[in-house]
Protein backbone atom coordinates (compact mmCIF):
# COMPACT_ATOMS: atom_id res chain seq x y z
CA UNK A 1 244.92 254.31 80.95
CA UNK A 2 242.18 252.95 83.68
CA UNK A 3 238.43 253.94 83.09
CA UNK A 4 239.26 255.44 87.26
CA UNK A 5 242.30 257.97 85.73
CA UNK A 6 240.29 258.13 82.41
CA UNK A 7 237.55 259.64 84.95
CA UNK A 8 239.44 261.57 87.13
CA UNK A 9 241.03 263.29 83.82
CA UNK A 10 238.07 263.96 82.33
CA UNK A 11 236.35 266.22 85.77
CA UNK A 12 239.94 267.77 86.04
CA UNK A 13 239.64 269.30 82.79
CA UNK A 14 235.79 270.00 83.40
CA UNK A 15 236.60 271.55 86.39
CA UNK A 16 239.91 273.73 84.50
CA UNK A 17 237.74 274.71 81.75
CA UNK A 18 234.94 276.46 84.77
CA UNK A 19 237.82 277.87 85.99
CA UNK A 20 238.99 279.87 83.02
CA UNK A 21 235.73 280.84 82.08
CA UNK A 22 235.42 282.21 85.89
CA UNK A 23 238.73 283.87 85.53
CA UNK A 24 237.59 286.21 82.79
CA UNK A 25 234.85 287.43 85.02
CA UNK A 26 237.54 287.66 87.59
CA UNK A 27 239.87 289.52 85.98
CA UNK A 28 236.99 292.30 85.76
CA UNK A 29 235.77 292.21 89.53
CA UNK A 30 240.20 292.39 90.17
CA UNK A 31 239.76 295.53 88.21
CA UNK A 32 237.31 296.97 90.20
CA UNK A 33 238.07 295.47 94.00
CA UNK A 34 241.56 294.75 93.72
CA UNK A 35 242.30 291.13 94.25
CA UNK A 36 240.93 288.13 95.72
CA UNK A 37 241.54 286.92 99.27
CA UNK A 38 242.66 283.38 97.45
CA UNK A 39 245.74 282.59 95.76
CA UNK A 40 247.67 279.95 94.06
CA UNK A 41 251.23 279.33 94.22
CA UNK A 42 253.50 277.52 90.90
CA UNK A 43 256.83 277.29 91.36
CA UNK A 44 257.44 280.21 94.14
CA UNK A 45 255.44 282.54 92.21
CA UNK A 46 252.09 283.41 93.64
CA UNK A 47 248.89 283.96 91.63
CA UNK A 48 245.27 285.20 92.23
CA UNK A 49 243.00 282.42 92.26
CA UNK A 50 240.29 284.93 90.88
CA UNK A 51 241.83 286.42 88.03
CA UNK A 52 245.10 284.23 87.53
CA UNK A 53 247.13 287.14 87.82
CA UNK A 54 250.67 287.03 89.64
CA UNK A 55 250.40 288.67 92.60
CA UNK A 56 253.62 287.71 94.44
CA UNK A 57 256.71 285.25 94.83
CA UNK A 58 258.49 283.25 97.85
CA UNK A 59 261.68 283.42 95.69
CA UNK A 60 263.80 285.17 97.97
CA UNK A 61 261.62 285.01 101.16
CA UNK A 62 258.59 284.53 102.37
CA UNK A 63 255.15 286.16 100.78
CA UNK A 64 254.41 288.77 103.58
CA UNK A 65 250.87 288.55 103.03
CA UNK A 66 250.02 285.05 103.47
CA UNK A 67 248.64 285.37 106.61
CA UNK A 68 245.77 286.99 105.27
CA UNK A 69 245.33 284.85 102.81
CA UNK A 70 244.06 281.88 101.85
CA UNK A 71 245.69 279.58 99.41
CA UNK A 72 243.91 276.79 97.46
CA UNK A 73 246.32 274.02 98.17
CA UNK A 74 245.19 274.34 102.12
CA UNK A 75 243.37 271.39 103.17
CA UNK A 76 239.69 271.12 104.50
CA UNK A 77 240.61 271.04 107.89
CA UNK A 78 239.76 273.44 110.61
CA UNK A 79 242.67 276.34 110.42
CA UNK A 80 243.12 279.48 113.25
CA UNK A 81 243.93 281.67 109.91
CA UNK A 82 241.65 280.29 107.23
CA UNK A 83 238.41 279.49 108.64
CA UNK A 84 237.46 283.30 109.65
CA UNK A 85 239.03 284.22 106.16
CA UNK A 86 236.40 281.78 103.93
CA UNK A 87 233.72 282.97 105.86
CA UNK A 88 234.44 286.47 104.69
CA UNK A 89 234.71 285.77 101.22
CA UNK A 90 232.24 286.36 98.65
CA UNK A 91 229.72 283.91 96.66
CA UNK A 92 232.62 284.10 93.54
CA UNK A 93 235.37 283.43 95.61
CA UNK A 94 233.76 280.68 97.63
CA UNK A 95 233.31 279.50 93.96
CA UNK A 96 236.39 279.34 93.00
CA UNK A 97 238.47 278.12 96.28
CA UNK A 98 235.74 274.76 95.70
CA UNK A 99 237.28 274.62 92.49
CA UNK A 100 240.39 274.95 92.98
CA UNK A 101 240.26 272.82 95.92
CA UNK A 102 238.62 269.96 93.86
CA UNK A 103 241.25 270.24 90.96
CA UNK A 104 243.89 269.73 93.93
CA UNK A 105 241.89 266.88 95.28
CA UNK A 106 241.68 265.10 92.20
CA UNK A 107 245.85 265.34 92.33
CA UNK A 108 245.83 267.95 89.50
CA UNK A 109 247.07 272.06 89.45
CA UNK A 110 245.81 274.81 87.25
C-alpha cells in the first residue's frame, strides 16, 4: 500500500471513529427531536446521518421525503433544495454532514 492510501486510510477511520462516538449522542437528541434533516443511503435503504438509524428505503420507489432532505453523498455545490436546508440545521448536524461529507471525499462510506 502507498504512504498516499496508507494516509487517506488512516483519516477515514479517524473520521468513522468521530462519527460513532457522535452517533451515540445522536441517537439521544433522535429521541428527543425526532430525526435529523441528514441522511445516508446503503444499498436502497436510507439511514439517519445523526443517529444511524434506518429511516427509509428506495426499494420499491422513490423516498418521498427526500426533498426535504439532505443526503451526505450531495456534493459541495450550490443546490435550489440543499443550500436553504444546511443553513437550517443545527451546530450537531452541521457536524456531522462535514463528516460525512469528508469520509465521502476521501472515496470511503460509513
Amino acid at each position: 500500500m502507498m504512504k498516499k492510501e496508507q494516509d487517506e486510510l488512516i483519516q477515514a477511520e479517524k473520521i468513522r471513529a468521530e462519527i460513532k462516538e457522535l452517533e451515540i449522542k445522536g441517537k439521544k437528541l433522535c429521541k428527543k427531536n425526532g430525526h435529523s434533516k441528514i441522511f445516508y443511503s446503503f444499498w436502497g435503504y436510507i439511514h439517519c446521518a445523526r443517529c444511524g438509524e434506518q429511516i427509509g428505503d428506495k426499494l420499491g420507489s422513490i423516498f418521498p421525503e427526500a426533498d426535504k432532505m439532505i443526503g451526505v453523498e450531495c456534493n459541495d455545490s450550490p443546490c435550489e433544495i440543499c443550500d436553504p436546508l444546511i443553513k437550517k440545521l443545527n451546530p450537531f448536524d452541521k457536524k456531522m454532514l462535514e463528516l460525512h461529507k469528508s469520509l465521502n471525499k476521501l472515496g470511503y462510506a460509513i
